[in-house]
C-alpha atoms as a PDB file:
ATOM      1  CA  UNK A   1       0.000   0.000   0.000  1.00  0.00           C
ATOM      2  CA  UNK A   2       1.147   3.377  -0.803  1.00  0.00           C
ATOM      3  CA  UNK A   3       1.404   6.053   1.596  1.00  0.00           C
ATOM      4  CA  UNK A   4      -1.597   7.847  -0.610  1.00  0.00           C
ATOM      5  CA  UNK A   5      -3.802   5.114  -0.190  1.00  0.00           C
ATOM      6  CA  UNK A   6      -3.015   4.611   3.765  1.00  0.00           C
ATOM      7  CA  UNK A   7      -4.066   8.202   3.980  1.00  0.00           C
ATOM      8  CA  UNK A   8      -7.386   7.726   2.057  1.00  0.00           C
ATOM      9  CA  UNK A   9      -7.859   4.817   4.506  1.00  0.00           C
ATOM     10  CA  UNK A  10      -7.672   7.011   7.674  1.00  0.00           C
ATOM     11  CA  UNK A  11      -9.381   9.765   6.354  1.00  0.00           C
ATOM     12  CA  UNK A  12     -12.758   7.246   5.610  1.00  0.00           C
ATOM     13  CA  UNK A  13     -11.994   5.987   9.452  1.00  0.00           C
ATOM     14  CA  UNK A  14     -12.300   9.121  10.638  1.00  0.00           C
ATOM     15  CA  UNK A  15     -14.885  10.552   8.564  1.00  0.00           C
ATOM     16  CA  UNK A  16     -17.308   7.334   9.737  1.00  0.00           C
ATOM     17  CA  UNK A  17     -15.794   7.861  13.689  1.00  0.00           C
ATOM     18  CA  UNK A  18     -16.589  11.369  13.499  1.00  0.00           C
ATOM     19  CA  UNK A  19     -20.561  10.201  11.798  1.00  0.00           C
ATOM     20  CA  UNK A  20     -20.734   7.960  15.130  1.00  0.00           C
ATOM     21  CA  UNK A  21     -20.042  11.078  17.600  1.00  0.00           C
ATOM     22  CA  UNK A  22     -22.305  12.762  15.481  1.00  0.00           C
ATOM     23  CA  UNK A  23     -25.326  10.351  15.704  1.00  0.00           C
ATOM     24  CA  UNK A  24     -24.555  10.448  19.700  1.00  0.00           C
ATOM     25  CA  UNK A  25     -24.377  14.065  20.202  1.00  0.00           C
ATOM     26  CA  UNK A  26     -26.477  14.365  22.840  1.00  0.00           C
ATOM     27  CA  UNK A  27     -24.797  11.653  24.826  1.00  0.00           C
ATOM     28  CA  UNK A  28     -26.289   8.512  26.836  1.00  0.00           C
ATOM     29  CA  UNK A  29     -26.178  10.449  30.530  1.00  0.00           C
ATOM     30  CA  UNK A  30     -27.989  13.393  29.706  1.00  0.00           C
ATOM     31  CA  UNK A  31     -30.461  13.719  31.931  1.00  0.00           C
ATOM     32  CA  UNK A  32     -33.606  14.615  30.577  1.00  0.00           C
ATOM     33  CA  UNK A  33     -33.085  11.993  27.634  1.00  0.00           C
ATOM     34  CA  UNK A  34     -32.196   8.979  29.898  1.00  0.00           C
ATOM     35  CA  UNK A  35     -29.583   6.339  28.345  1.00  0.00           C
ATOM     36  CA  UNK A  36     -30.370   4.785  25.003  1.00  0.00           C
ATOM     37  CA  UNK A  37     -26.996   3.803  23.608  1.00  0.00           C
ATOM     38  CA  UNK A  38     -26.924   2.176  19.959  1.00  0.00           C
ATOM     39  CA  UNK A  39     -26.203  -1.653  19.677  1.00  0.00           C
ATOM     40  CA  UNK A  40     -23.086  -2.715  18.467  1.00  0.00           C
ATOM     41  CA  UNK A  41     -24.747  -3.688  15.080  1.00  0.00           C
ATOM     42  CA  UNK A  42     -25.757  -0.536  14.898  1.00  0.00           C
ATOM     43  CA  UNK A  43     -22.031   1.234  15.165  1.00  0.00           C
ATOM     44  CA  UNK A  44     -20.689  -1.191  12.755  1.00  0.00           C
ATOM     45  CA  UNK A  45     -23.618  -0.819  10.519  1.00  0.00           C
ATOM     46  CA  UNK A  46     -22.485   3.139  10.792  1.00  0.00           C
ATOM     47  CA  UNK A  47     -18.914   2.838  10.261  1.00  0.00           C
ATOM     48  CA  UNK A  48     -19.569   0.243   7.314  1.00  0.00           C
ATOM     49  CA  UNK A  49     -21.531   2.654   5.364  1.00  0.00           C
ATOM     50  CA  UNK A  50     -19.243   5.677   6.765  1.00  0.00           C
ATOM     51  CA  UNK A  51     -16.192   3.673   4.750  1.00  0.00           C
ATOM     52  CA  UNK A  52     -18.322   2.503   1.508  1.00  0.00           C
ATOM     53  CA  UNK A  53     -19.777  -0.205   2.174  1.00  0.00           C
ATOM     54  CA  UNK A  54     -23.022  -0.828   0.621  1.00  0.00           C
ATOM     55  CA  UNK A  55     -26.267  -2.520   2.932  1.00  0.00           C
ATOM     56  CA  UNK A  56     -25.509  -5.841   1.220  1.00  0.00           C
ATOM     57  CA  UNK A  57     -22.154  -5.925   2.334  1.00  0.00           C
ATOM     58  CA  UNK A  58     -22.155  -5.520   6.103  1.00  0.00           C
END
């Protein structure tokens, strides 16, 4: 891998990281909301899509 394509790599990382936060804004403790935290399927369902992956393929 070139150095171009490990930097392509980290920026879809942290573009689908930052689309996590971003879903979560309001955070789990807040308390008028109470605590609703996504399932696990649900984050990698996020961070599949946030990298390119199509619904099919995660």
């Amino acid at each position: 891998m070139t150095i171009h394509e490990h930097d392509q790599i980290r920026q879809q990382v942290r573009a689908a990281y930052g689309a996590v936060a971003r879903a979560e804004s309001g955070g789990c403790c807040a308390p008028s909301t109470g605590c609703c935290a996504p399932s696990d399927q649900d984050v990698a369902e996020l961070l599949s899509r946030g990298i390119g992956y199509s619904a099919e393929e995660y």
